[in-house]
PDB file of N, CA and C in Angstrom:
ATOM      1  N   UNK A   1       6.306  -3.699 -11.763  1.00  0.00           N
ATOM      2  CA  UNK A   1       5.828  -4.778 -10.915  1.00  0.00           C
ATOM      3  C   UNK A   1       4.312  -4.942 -11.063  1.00  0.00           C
ATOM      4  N   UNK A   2       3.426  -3.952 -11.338  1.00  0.00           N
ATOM      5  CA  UNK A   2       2.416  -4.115 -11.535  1.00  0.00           C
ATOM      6  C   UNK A   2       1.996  -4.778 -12.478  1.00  0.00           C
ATOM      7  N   UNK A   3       2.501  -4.221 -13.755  1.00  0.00           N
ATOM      8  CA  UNK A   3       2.020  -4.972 -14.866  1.00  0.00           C
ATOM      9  C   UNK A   3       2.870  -6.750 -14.847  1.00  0.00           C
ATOM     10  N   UNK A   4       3.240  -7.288 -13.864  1.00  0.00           N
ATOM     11  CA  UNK A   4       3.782  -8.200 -13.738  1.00  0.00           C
ATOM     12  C   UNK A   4       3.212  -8.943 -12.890  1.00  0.00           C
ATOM     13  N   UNK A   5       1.851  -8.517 -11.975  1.00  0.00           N
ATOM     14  CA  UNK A   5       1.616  -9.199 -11.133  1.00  0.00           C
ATOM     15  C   UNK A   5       1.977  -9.567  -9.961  1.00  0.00           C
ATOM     16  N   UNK A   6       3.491  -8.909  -9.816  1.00  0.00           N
ATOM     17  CA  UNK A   6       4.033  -8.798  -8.601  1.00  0.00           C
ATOM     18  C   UNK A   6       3.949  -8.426  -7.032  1.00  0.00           C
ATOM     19  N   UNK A   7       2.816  -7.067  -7.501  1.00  0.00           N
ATOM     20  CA  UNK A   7       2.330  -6.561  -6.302  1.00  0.00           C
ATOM     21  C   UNK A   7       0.612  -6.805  -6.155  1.00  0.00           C
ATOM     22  N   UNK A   8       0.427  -7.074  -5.121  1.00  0.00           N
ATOM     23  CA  UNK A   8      -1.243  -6.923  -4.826  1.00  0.00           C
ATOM     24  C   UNK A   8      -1.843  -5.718  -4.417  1.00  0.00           C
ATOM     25  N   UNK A   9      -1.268  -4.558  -3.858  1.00  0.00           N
ATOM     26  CA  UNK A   9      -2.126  -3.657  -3.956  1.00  0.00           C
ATOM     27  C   UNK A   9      -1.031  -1.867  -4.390  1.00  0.00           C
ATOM     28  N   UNK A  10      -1.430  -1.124  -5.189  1.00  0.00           N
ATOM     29  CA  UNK A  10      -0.619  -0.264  -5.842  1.00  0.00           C
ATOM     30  C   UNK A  10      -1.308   1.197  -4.871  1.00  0.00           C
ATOM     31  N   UNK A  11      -0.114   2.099  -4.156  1.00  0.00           N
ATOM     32  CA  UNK A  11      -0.953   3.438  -3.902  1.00  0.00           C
ATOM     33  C   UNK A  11      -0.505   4.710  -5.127  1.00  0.00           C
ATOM     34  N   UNK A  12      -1.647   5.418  -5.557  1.00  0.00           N
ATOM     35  CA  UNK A  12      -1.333   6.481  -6.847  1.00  0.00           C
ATOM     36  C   UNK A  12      -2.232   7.355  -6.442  1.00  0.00           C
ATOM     37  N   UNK A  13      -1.352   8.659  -7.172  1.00  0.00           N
ATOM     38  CA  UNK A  13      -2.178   9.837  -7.275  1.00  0.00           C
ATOM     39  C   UNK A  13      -3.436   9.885  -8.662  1.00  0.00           C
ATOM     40  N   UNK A  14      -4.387  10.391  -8.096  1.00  0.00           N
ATOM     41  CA  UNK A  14      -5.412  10.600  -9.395  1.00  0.00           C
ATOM     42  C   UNK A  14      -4.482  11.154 -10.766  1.00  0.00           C
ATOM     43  N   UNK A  15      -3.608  11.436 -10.677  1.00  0.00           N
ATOM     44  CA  UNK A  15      -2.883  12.537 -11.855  1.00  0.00           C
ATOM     45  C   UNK A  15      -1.609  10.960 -12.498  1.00  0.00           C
ATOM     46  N   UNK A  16      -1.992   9.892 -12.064  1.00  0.00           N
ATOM     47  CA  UNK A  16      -1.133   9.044 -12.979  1.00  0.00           C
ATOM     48  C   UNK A  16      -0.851   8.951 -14.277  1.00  0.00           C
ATOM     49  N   UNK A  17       0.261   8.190 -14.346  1.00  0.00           N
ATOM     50  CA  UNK A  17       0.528   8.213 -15.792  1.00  0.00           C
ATOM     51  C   UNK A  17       0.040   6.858 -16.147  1.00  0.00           C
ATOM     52  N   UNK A  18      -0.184   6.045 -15.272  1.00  0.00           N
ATOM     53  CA  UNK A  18      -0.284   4.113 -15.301  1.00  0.00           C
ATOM     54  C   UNK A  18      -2.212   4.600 -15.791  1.00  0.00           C
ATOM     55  N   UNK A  19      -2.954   5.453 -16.150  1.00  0.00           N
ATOM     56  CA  UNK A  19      -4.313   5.337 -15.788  1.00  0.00           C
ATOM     57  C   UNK A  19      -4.690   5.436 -16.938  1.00  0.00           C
ATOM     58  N   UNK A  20      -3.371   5.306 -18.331  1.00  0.00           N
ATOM     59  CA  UNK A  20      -3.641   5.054 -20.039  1.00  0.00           C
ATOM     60  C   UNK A  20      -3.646   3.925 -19.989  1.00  0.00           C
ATOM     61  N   UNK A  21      -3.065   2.627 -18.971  1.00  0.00           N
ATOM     62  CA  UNK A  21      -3.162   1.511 -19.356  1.00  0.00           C
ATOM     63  C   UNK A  21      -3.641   0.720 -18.409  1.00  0.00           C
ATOM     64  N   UNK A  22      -3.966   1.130 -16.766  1.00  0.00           N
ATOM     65  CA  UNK A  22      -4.936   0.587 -15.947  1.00  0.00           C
ATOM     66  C   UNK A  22      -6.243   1.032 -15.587  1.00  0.00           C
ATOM     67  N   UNK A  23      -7.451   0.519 -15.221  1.00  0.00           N
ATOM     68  CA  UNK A  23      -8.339   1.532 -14.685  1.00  0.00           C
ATOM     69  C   UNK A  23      -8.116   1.034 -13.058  1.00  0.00           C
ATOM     70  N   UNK A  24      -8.654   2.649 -12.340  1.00  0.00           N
ATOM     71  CA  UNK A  24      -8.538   2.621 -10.920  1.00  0.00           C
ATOM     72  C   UNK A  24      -9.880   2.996 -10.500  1.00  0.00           C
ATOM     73  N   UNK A  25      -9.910   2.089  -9.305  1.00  0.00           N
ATOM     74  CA  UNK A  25     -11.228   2.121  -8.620  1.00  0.00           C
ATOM     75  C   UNK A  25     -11.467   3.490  -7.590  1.00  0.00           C
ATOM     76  N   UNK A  26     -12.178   4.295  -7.404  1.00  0.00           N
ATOM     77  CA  UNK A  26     -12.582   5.107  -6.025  1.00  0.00           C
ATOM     78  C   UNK A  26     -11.913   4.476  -5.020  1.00  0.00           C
ATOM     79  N   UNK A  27     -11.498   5.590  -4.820  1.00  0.00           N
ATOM     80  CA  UNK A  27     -10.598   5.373  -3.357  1.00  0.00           C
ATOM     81  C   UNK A  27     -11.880   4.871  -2.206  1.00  0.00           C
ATOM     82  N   UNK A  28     -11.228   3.607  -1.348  1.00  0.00           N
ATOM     83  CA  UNK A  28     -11.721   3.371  -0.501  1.00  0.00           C
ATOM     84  C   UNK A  28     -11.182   3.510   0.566  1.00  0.00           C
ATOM     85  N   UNK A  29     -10.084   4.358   1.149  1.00  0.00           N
ATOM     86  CA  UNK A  29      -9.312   4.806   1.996  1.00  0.00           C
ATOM     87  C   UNK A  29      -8.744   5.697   2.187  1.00  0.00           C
ATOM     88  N   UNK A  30      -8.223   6.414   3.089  1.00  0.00           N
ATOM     89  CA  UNK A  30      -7.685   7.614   2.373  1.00  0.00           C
ATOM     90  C   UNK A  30      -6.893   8.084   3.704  1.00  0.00           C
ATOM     91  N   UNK A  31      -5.978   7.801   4.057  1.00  0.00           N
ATOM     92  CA  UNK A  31      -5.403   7.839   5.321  1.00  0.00           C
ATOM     93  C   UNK A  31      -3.729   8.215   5.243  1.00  0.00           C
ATOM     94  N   UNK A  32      -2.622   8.920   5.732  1.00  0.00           N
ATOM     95  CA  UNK A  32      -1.244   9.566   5.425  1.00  0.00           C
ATOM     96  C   UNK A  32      -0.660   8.963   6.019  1.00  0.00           C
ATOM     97  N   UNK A  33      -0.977   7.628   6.513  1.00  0.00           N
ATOM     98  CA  UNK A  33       0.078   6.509   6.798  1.00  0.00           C
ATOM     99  C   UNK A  33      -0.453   5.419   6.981  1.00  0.00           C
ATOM    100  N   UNK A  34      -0.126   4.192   6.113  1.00  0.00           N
ATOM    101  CA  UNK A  34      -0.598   3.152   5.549  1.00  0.00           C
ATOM    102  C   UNK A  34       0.347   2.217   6.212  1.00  0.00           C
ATOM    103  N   UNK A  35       0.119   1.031   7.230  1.00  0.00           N
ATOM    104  CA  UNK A  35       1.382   0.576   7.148  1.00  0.00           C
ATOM    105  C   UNK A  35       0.675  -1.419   6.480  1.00  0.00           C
ATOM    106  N   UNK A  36       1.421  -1.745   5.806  1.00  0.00           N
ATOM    107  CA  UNK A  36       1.280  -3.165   5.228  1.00  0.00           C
ATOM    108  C   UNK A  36       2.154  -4.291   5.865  1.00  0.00           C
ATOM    109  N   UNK A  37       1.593  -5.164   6.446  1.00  0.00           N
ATOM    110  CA  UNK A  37       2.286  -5.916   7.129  1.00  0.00           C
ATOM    111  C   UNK A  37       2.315  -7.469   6.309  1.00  0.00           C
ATOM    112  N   UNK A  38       3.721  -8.300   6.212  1.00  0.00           N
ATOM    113  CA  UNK A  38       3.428  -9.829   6.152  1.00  0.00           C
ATOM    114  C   UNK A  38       2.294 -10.524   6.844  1.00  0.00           C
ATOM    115  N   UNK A  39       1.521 -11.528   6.487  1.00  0.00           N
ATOM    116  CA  UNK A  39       0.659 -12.472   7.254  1.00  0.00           C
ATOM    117  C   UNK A  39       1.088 -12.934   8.207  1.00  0.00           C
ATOM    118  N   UNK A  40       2.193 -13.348   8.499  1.00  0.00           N
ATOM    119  CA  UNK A  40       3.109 -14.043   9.494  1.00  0.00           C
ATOM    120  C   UNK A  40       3.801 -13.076  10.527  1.00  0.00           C
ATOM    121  N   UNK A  41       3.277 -11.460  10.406  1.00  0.00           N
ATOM    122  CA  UNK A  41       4.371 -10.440  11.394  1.00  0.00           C
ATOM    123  C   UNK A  41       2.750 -10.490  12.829  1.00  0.00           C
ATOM    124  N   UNK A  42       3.206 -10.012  13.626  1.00  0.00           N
ATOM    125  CA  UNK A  42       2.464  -9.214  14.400  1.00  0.00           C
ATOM    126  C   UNK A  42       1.596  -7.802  14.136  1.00  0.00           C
ATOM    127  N   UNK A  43       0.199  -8.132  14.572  1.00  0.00           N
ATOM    128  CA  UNK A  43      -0.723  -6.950  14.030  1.00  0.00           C
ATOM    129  C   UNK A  43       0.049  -5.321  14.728  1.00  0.00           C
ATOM    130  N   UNK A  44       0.151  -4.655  13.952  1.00  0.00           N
ATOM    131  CA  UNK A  44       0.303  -3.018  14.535  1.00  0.00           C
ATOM    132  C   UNK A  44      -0.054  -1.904  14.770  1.00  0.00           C
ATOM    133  N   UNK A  45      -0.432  -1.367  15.730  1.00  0.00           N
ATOM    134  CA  UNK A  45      -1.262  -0.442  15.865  1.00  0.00           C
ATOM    135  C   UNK A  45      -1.208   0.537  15.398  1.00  0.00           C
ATOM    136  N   UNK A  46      -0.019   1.317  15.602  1.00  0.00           N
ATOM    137  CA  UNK A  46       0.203   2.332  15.341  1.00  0.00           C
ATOM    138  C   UNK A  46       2.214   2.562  14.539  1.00  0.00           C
ATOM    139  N   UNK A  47       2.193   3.404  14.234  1.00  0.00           N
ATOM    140  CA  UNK A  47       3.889   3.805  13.877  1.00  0.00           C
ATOM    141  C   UNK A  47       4.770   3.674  15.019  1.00  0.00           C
ATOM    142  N   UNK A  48       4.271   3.978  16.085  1.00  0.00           N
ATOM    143  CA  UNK A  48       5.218   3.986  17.055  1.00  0.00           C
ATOM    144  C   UNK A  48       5.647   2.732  17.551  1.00  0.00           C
ATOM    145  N   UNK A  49       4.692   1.732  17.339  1.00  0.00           N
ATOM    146  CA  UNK A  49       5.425   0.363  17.600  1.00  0.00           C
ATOM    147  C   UNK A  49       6.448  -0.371  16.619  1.00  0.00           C
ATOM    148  N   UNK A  50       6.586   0.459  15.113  1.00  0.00           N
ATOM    149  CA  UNK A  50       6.916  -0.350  14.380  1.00  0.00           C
ATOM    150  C   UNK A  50       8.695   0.818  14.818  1.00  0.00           C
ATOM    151  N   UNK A  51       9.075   1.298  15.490  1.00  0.00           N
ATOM    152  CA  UNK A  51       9.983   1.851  16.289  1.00  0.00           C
ATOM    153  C   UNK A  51      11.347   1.721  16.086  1.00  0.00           C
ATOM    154  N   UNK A  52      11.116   0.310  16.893  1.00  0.00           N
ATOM    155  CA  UNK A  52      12.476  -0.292  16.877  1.00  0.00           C
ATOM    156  C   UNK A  52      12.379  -1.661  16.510  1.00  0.00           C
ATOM    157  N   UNK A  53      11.756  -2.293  15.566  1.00  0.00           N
ATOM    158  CA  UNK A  53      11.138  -3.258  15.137  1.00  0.00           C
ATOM    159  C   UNK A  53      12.050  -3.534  13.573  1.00  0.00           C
ATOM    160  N   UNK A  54      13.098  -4.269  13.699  1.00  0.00           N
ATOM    161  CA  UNK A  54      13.897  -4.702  12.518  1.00  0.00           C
ATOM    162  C   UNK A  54      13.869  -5.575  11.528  1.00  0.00           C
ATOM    163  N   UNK A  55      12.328  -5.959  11.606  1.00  0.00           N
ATOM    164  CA  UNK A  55      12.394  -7.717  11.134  1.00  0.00           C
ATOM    165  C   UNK A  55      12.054  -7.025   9.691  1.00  0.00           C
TER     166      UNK A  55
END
């Protein structure tokens, strides 16, 4: 998907195998739970709201 343009943002370990044919920028984040939401969902605070949340 990457090399397809499919996705806008990719998470990897420094030890990739994709890093013979992409370059990666310095991490500007660095956090053990990431959550990515649609433009159109409701902002979320935390994990616990996304709960019981099916959409």
């Amino acid at each position: 998907m990457l090399r397809s343009g499919k996705v806008d943002m990719l998470t990897e370990t420094t030890d990739s195998y994709l890093k013979k044919d992409f370059l990666f920028t310095n991490p500007f984040l660095s956090n053990s739970i990431i959550i990515i939401m649609r433009t159109r969902s409701s902002y979320v605070n935390n994990i616990e709201e996304l709960k019981n949340n099916h959409d």
